[in-house]
C-alpha atoms as a PDB file:
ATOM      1  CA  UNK A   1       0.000   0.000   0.000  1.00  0.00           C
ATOM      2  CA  UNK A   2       1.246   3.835  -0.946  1.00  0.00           C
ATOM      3  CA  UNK A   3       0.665   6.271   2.007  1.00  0.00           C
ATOM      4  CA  UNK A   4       2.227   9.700   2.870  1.00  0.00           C
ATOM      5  CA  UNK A   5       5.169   9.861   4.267  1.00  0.00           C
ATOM      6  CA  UNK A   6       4.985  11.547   7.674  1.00  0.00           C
ATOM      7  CA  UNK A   7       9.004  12.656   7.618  1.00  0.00           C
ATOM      8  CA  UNK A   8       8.438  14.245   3.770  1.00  0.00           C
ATOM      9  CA  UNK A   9       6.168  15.730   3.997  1.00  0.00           C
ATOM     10  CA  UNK A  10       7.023  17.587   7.118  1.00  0.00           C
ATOM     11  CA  UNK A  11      10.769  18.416   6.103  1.00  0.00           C
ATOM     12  CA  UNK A  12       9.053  19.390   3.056  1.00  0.00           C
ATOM     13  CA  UNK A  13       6.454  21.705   4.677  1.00  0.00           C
ATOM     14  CA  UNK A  14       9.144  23.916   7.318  1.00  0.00           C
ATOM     15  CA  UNK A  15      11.490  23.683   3.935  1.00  0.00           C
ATOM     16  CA  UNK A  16       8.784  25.702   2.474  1.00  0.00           C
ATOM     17  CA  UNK A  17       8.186  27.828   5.624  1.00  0.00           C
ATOM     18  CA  UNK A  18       4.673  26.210   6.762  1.00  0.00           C
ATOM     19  CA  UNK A  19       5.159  25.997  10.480  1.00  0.00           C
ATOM     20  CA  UNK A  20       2.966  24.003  12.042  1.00  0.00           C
ATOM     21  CA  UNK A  21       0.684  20.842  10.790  1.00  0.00           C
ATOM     22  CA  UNK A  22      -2.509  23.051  11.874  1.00  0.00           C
ATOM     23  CA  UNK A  23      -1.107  25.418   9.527  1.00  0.00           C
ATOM     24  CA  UNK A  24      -0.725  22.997   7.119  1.00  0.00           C
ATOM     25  CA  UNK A  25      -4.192  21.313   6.977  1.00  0.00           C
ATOM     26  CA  UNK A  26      -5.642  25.094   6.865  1.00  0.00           C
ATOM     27  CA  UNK A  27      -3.621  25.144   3.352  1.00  0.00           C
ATOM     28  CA  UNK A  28      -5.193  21.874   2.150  1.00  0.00           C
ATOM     29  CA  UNK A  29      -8.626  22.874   3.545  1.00  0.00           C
ATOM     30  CA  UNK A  30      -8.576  19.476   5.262  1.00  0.00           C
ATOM     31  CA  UNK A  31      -8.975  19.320   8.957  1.00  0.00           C
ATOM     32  CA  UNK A  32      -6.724  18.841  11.108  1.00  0.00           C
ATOM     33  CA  UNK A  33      -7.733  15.160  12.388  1.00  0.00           C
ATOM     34  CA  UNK A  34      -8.157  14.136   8.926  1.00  0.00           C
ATOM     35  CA  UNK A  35      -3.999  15.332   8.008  1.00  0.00           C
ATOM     36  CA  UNK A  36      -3.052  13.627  11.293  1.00  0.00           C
ATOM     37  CA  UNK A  37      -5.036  10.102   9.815  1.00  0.00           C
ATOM     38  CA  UNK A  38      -3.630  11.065   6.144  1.00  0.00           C
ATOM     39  CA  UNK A  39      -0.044  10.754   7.888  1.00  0.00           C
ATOM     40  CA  UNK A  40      -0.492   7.652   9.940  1.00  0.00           C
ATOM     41  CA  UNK A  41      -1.356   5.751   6.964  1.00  0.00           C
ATOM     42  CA  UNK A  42      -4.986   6.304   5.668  1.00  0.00           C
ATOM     43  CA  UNK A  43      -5.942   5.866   2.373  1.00  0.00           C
ATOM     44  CA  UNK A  44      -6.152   9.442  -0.319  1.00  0.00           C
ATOM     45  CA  UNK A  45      -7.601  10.134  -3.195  1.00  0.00           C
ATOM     46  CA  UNK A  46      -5.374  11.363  -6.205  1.00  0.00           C
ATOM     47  CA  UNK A  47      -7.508  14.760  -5.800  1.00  0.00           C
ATOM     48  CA  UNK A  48      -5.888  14.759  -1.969  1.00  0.00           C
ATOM     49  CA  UNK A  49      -2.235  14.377  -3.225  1.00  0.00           C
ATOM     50  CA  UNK A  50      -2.730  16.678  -6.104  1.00  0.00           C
ATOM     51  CA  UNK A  51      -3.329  19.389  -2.996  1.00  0.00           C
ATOM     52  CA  UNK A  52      -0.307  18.457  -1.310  1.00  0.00           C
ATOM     53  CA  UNK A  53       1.857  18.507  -3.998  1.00  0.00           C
ATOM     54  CA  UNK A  54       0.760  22.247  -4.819  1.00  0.00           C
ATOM     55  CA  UNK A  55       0.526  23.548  -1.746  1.00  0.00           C
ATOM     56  CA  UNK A  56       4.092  21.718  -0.517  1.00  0.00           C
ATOM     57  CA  UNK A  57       5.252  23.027  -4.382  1.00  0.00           C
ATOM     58  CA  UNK A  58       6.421  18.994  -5.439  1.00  0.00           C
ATOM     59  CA  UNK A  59       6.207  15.910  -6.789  1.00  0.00           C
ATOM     60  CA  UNK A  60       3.706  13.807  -5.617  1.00  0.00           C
ATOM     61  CA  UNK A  61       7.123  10.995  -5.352  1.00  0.00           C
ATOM     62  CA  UNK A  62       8.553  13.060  -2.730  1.00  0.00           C
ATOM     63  CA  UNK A  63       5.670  12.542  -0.595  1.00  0.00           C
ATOM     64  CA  UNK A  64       5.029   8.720  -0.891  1.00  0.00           C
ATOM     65  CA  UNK A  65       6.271   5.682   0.589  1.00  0.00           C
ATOM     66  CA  UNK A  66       5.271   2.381  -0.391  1.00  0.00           C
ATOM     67  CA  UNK A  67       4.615  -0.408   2.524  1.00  0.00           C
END
């Protein structure tokens, strides 16, 4: 299974000067709970990585790990 990699995508969000995950989900437009299930392995849609890869300015491969 693909999930988001917790470590990636926060070096990748203070590399881009987003301090906090609260901040972070208010970017998405996601709640909070939901990022904090998003990064402890829930499933996403394609629509939900598409947000992260704009708002985190990458490629979605940066952001994926595969179990």
């Amino acid at each position: 299974m693909i999930t988001l990699s917790k470590r990636a995508v926060t070096r990748t969000m203070h590399e881009r000067g987003i301090p906090s995950m609260v901040d972070l989900a208010q970017k998405l437009a996601i709640d909070p709970s939901h990022l904090c299930k998003l990064l402890q392995g829930a499933p996403f849609t394609s629509s939900t990585l598409t947000r992260f890869t704009r708002v985190l300015e990458c490629e979605p491969a940066a952001l994926l790990k595969g179990r």
